[in-house]
PDB file of N, CA and C in Angstrom:
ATOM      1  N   UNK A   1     -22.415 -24.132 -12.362  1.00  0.00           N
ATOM      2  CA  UNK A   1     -21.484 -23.951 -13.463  1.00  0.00           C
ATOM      3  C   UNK A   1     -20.223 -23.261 -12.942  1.00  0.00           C
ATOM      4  N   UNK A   2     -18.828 -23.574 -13.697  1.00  0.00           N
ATOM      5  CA  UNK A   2     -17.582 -23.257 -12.895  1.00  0.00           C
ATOM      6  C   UNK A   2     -17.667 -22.009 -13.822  1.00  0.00           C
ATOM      7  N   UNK A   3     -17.396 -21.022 -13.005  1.00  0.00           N
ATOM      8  CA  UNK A   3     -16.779 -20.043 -13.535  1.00  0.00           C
ATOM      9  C   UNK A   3     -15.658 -19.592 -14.282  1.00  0.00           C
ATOM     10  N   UNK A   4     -14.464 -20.173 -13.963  1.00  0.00           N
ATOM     11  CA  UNK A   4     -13.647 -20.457 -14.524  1.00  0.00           C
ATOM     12  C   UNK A   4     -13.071 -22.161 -15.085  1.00  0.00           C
ATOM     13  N   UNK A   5     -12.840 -22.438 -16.296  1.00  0.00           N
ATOM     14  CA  UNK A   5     -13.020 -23.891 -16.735  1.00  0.00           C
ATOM     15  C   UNK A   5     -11.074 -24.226 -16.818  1.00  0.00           C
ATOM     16  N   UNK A   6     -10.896 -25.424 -16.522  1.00  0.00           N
ATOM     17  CA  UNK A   6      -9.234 -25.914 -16.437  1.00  0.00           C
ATOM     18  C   UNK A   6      -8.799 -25.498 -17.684  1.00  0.00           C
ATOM     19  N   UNK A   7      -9.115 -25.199 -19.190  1.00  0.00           N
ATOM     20  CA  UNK A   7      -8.631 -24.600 -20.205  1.00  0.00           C
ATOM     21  C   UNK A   7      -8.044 -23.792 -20.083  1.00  0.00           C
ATOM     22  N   UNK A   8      -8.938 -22.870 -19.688  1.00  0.00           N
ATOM     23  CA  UNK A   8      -8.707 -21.218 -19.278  1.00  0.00           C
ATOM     24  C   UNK A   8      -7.810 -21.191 -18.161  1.00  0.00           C
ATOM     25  N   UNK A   9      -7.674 -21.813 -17.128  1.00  0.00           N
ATOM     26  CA  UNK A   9      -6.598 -21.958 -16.283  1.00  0.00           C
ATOM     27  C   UNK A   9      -5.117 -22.263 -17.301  1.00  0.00           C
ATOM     28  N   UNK A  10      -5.230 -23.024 -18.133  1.00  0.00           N
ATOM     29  CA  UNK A  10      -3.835 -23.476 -18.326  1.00  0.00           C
ATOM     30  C   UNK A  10      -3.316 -22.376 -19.879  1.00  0.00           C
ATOM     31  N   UNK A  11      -4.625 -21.689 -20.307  1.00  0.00           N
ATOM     32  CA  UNK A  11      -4.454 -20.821 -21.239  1.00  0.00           C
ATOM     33  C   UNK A  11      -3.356 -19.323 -20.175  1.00  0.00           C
ATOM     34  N   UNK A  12      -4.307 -19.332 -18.934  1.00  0.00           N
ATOM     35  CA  UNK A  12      -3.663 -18.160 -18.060  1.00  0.00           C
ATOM     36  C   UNK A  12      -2.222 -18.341 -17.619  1.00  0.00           C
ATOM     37  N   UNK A  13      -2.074 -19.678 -17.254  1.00  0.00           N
ATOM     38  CA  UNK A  13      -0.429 -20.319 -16.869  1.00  0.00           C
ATOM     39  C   UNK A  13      -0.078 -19.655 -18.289  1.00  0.00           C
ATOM     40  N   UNK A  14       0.024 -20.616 -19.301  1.00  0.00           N
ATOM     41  CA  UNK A  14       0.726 -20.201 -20.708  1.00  0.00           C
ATOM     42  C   UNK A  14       1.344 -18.340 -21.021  1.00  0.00           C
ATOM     43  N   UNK A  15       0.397 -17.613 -20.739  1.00  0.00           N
ATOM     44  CA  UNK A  15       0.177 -16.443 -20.853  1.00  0.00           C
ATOM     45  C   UNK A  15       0.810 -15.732 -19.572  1.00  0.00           C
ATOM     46  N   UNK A  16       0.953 -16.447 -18.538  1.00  0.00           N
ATOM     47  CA  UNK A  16       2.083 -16.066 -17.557  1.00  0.00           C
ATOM     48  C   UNK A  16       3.768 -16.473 -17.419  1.00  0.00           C
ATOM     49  N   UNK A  17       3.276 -16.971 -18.546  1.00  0.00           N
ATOM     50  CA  UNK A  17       4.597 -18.364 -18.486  1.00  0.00           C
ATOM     51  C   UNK A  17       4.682 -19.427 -17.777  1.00  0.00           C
ATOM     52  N   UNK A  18       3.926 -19.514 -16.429  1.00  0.00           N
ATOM     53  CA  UNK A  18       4.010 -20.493 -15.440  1.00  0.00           C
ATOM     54  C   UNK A  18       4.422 -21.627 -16.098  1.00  0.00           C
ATOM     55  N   UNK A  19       4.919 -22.701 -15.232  1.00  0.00           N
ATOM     56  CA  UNK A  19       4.935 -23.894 -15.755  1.00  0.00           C
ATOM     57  C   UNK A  19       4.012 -24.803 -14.607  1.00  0.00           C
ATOM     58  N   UNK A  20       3.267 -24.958 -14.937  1.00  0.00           N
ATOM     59  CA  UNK A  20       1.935 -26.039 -14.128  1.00  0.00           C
ATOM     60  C   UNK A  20       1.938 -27.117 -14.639  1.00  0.00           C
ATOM     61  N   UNK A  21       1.623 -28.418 -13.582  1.00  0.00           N
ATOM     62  CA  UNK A  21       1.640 -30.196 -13.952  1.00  0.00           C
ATOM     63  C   UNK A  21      -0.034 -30.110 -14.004  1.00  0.00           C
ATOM     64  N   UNK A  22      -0.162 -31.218 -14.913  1.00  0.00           N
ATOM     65  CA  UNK A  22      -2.200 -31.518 -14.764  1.00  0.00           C
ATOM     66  C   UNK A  22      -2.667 -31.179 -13.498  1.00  0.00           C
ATOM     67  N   UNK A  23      -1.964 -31.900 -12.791  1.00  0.00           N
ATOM     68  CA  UNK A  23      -2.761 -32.051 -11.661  1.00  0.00           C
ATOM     69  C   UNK A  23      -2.926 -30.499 -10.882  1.00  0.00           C
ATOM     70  N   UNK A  24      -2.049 -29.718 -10.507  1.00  0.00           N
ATOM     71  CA  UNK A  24      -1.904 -28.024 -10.519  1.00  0.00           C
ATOM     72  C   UNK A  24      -3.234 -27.594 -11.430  1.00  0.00           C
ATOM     73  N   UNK A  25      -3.337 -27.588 -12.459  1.00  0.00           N
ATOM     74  CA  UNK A  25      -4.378 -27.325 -13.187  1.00  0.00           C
ATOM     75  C   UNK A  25      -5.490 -27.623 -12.522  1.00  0.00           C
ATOM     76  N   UNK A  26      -5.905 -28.731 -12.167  1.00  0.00           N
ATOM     77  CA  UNK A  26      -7.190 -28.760 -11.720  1.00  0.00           C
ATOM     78  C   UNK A  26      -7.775 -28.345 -10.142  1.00  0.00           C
ATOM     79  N   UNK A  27      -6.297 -28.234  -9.447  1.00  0.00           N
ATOM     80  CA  UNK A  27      -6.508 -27.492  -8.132  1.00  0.00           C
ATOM     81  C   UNK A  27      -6.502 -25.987  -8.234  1.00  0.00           C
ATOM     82  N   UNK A  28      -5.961 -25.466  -9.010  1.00  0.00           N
ATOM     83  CA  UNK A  28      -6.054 -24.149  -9.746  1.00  0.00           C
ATOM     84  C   UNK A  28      -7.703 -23.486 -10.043  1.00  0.00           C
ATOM     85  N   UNK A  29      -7.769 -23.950 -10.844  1.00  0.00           N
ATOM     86  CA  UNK A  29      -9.216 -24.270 -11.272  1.00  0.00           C
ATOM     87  C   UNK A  29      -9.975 -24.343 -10.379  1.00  0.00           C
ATOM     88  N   UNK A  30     -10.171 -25.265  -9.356  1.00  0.00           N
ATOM     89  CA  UNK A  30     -11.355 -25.000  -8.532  1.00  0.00           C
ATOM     90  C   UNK A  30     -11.188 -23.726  -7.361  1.00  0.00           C
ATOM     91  N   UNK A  31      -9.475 -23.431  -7.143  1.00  0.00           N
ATOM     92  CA  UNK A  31      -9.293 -22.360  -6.172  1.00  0.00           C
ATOM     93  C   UNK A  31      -9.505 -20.962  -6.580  1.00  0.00           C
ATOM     94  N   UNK A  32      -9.045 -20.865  -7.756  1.00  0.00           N
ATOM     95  CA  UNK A  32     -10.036 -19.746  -8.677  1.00  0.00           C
ATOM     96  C   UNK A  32     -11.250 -19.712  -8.545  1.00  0.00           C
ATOM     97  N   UNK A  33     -12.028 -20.752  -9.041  1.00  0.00           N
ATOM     98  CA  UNK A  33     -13.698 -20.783  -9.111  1.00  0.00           C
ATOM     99  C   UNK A  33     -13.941 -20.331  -7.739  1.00  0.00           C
ATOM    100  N   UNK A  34     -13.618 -20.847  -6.819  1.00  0.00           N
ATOM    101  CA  UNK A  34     -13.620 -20.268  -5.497  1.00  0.00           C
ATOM    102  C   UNK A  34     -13.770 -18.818  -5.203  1.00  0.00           C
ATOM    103  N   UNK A  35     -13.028 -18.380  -5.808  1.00  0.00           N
ATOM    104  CA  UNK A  35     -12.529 -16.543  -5.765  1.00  0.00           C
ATOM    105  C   UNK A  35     -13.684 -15.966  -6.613  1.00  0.00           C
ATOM    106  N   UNK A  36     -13.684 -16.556  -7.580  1.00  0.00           N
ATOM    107  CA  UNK A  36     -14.466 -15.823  -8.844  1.00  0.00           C
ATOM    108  C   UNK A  36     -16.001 -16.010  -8.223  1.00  0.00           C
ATOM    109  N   UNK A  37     -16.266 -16.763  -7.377  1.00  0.00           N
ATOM    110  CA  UNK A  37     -17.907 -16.729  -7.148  1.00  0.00           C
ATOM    111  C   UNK A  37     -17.940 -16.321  -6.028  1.00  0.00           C
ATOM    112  N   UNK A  38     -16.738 -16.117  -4.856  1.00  0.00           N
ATOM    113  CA  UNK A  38     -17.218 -15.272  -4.141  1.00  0.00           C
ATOM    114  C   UNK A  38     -17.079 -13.492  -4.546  1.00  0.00           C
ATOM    115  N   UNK A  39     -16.328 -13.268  -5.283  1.00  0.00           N
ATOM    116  CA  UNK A  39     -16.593 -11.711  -5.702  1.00  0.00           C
ATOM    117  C   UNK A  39     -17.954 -11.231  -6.303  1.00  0.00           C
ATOM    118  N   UNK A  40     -17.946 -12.470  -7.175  1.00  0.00           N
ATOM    119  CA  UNK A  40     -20.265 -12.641  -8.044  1.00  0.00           C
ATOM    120  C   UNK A  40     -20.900 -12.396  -6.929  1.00  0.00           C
ATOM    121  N   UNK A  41     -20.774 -12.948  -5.453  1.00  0.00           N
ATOM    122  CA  UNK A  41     -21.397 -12.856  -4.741  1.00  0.00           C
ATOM    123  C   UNK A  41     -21.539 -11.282  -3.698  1.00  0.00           C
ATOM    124  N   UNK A  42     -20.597 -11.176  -3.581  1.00  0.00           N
ATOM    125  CA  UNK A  42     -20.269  -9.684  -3.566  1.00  0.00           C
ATOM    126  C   UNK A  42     -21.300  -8.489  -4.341  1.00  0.00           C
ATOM    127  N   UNK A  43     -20.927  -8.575  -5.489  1.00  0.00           N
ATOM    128  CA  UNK A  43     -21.670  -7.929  -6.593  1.00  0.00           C
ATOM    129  C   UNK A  43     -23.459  -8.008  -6.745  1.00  0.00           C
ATOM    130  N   UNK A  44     -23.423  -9.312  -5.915  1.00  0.00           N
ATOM    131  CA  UNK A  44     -25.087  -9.581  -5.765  1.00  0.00           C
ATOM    132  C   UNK A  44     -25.473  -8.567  -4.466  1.00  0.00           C
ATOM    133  N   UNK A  45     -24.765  -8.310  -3.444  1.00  0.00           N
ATOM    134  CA  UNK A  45     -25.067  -7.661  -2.353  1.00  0.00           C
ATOM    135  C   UNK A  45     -25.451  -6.582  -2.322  1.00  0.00           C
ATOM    136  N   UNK A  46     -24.507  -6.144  -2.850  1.00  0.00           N
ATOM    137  CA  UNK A  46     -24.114  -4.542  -3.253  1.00  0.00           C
ATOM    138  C   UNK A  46     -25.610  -4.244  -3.907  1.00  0.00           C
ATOM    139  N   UNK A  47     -25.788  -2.913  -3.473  1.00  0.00           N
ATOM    140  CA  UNK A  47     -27.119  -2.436  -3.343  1.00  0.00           C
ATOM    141  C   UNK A  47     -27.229  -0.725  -4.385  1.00  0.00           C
ATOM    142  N   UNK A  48     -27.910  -0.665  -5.146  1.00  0.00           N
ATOM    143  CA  UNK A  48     -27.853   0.967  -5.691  1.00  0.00           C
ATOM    144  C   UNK A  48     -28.063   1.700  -4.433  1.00  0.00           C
ATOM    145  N   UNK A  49     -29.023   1.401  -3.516  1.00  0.00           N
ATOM    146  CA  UNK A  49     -28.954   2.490  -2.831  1.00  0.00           C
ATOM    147  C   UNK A  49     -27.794   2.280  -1.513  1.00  0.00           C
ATOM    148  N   UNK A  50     -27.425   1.586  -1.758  1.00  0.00           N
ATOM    149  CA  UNK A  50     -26.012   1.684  -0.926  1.00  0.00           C
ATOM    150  C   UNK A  50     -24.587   2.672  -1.450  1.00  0.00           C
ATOM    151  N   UNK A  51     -24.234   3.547  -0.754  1.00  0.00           N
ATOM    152  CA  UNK A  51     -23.086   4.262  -1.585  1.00  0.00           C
ATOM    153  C   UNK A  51     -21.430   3.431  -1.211  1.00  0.00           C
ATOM    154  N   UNK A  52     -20.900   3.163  -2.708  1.00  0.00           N
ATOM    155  CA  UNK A  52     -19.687   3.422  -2.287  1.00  0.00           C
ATOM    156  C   UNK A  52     -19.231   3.564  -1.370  1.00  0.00           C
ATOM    157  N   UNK A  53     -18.178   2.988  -0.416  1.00  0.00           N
ATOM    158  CA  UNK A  53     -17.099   3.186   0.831  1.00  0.00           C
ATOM    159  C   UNK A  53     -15.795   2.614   0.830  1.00  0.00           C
ATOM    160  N   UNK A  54     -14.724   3.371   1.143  1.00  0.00           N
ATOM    161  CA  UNK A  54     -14.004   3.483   0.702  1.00  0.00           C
ATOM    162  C   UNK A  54     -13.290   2.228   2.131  1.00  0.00           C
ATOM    163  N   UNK A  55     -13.694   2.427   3.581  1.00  0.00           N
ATOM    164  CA  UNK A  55     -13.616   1.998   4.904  1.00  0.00           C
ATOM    165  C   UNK A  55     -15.086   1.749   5.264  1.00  0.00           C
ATOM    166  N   UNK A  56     -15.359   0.442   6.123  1.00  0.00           N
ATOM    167  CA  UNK A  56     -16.094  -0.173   6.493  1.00  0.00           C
ATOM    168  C   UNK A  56     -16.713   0.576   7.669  1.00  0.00           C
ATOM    169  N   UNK A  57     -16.140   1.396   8.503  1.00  0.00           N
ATOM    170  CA  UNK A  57     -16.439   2.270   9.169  1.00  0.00           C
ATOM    171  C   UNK A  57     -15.849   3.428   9.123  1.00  0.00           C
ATOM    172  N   UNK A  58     -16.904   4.433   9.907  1.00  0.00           N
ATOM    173  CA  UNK A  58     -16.485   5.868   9.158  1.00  0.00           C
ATOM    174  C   UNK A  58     -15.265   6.334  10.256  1.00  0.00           C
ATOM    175  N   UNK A  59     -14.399   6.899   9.649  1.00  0.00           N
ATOM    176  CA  UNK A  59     -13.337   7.597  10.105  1.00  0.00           C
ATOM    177  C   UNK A  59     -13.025   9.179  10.583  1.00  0.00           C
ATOM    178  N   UNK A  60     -12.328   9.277  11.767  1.00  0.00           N
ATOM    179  CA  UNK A  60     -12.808  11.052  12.226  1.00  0.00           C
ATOM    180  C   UNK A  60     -11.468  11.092  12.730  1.00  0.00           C
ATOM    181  N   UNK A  61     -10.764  11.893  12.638  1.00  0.00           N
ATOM    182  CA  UNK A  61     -10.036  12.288  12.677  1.00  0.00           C
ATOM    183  C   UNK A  61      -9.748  12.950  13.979  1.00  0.00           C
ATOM    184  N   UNK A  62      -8.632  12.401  15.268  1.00  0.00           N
ATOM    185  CA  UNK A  62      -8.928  13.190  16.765  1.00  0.00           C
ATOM    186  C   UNK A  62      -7.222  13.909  16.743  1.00  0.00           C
ATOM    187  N   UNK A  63      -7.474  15.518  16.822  1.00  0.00           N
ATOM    188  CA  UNK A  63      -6.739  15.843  16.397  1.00  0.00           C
ATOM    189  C   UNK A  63      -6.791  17.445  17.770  1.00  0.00           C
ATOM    190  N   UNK A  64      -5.636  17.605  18.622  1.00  0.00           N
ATOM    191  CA  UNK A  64      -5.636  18.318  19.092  1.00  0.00           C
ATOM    192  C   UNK A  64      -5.595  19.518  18.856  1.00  0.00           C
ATOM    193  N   UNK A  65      -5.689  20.984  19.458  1.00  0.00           N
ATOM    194  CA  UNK A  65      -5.230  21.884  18.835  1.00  0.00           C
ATOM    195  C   UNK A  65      -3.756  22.524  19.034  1.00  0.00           C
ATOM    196  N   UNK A  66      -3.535  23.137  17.875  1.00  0.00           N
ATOM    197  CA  UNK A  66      -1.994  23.926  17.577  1.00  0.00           C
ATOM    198  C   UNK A  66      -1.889  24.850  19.265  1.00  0.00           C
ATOM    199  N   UNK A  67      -0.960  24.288  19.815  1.00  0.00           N
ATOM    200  CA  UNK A  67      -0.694  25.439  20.148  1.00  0.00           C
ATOM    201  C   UNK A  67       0.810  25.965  20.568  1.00  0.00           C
ATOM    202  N   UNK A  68       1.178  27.160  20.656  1.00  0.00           N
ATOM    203  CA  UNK A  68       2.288  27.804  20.020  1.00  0.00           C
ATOM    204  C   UNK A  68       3.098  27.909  21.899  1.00  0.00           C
ATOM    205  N   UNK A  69       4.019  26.847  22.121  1.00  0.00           N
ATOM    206  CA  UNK A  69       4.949  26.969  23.284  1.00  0.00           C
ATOM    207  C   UNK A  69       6.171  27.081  22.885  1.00  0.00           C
ATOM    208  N   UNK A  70       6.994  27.718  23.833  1.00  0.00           N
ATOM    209  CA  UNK A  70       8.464  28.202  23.888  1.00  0.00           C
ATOM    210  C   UNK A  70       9.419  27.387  23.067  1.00  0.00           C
ATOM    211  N   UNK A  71      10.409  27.334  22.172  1.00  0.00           N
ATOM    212  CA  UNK A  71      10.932  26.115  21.504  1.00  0.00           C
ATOM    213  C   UNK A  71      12.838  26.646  21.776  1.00  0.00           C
ATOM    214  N   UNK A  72      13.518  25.665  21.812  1.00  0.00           N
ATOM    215  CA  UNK A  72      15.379  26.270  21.696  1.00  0.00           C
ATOM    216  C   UNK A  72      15.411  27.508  21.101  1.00  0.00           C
ATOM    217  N   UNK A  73      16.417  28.194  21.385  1.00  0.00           N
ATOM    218  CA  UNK A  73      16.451  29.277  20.958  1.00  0.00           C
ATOM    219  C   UNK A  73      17.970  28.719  19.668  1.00  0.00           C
ATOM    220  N   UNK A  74      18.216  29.834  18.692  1.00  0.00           N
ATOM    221  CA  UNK A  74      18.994  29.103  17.422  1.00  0.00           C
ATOM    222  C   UNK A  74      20.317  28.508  18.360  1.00  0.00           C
ATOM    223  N   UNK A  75      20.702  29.841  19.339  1.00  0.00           N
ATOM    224  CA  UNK A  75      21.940  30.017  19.828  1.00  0.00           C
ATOM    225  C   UNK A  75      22.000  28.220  20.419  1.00  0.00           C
ATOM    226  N   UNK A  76      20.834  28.560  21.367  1.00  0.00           N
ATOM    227  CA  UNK A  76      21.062  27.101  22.357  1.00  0.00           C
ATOM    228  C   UNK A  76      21.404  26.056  21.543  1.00  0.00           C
ATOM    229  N   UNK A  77      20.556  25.385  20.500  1.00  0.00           N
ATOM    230  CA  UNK A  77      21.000  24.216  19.361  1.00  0.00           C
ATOM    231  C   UNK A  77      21.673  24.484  18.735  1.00  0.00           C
ATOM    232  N   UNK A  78      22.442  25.785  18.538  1.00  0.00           N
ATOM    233  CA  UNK A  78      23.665  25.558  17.729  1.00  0.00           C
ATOM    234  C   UNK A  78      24.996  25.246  18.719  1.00  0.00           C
ATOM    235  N   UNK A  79      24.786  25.712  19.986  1.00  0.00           N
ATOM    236  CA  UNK A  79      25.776  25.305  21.093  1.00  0.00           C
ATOM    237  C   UNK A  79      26.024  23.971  21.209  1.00  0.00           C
ATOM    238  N   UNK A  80      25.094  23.295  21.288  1.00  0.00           N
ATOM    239  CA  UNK A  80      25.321  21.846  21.218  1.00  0.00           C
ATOM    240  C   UNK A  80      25.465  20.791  19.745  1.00  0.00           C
ATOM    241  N   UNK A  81      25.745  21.500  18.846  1.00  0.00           N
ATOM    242  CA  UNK A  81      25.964  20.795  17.412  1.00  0.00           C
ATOM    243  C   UNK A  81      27.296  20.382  17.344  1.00  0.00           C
ATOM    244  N   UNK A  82      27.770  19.740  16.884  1.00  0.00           N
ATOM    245  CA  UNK A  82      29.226  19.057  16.963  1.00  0.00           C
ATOM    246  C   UNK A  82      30.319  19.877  15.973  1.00  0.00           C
ATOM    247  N   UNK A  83      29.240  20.465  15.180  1.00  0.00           N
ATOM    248  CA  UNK A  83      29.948  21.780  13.997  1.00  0.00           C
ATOM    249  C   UNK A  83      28.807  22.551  13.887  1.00  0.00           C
ATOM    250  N   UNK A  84      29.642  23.728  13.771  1.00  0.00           N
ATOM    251  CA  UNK A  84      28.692  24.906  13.160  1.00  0.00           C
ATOM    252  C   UNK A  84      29.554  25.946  12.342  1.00  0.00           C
ATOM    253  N   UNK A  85      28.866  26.618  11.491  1.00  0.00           N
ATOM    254  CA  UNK A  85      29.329  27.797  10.959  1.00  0.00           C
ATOM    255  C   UNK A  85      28.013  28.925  10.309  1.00  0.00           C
ATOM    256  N   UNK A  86      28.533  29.987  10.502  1.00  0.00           N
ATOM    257  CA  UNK A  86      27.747  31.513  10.083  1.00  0.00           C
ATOM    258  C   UNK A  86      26.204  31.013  10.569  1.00  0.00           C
ATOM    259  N   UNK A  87      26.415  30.293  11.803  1.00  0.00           N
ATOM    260  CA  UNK A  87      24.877  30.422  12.410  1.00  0.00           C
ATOM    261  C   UNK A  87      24.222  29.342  11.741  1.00  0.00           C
ATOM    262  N   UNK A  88      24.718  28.318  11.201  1.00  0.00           N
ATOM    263  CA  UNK A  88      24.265  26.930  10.617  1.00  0.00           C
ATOM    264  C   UNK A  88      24.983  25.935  11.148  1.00  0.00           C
ATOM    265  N   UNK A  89      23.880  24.680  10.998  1.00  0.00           N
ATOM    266  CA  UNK A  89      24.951  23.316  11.550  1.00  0.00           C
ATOM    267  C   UNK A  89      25.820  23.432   9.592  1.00  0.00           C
ATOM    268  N   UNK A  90      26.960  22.531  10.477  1.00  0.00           N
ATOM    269  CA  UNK A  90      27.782  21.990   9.398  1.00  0.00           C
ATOM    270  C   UNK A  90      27.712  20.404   9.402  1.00  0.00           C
ATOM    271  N   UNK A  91      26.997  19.655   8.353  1.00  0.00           N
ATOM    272  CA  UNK A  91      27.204  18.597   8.297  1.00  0.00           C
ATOM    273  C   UNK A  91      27.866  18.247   7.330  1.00  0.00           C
ATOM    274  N   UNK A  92      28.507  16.858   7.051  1.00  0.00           N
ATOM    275  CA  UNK A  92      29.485  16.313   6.238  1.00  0.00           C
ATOM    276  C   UNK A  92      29.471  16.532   4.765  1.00  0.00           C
ATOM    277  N   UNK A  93      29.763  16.629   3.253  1.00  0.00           N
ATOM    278  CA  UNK A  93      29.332  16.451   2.426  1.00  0.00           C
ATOM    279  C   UNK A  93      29.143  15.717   1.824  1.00  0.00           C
ATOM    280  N   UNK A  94      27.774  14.674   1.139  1.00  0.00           N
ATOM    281  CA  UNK A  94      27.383  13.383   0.905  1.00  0.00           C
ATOM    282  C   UNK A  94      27.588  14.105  -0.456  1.00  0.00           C
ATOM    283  N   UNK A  95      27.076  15.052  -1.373  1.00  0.00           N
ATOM    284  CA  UNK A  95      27.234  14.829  -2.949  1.00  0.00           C
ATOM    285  C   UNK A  95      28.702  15.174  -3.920  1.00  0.00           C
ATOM    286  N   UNK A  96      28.922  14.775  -4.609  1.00  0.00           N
ATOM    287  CA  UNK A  96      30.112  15.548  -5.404  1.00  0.00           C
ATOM    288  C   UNK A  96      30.080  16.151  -5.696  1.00  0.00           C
ATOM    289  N   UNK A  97      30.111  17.747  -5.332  1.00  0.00           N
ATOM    290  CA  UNK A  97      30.134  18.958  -5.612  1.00  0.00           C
ATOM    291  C   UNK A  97      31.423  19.655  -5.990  1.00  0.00           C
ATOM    292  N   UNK A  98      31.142  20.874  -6.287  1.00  0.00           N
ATOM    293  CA  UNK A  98      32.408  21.735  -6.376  1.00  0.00           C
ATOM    294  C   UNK A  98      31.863  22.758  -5.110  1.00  0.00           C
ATOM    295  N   UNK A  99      33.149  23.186  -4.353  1.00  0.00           N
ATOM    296  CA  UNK A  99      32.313  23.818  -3.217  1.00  0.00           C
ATOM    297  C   UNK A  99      32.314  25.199  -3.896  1.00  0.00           C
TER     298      UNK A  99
END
């Protein structure tokens, strides 16, 4: 039995607005039915004592540790900024402000 019937296909076009020819309809229809019985089938698999997963395999996270080395000092990166002022870069102004 089709899961989904060419009615209901052309009820779903209507209801999307689509504009579909007969023949669309009935390739519709079976490419749906297609979809719709493999998800049934799905649903048959699926097990209570199987839990939920979110990823097919489990995921771990490889993550080094923090650690705290020497970084520019303000002076040095502000020496090389193309503008600066009161110990800040100066960049352009993008909003319409009042200064």
């Amino acid at each position: 039995m089709a899961a989904i019937s060419r009615d209901e296909v052309a009820h779903l076009a209507r209801l999307s607005r689509l504009a579909v020819t007969e023949d669309e309809l009935d390739m519709f229809a079976g490419q749906l039915d297609v979809i719709l019985q493999s998800v049934a089938r799905i649903g048959d698999v699926a097990a209570a004592d199987i839990p939920p997963t979110s990823h097919s395999v489990p995921l771990t996270n490889v993550l080094r540790e923090d650690v705290v080395v020497p970084g520019i000092s303000r002076e040095d990166a502000l020496a090389m900024a193309p503008d600066s002022a009161e110990d800040r870069f100066r960049v352009p102004r993008i909003l319409e402000e009042e200064a």
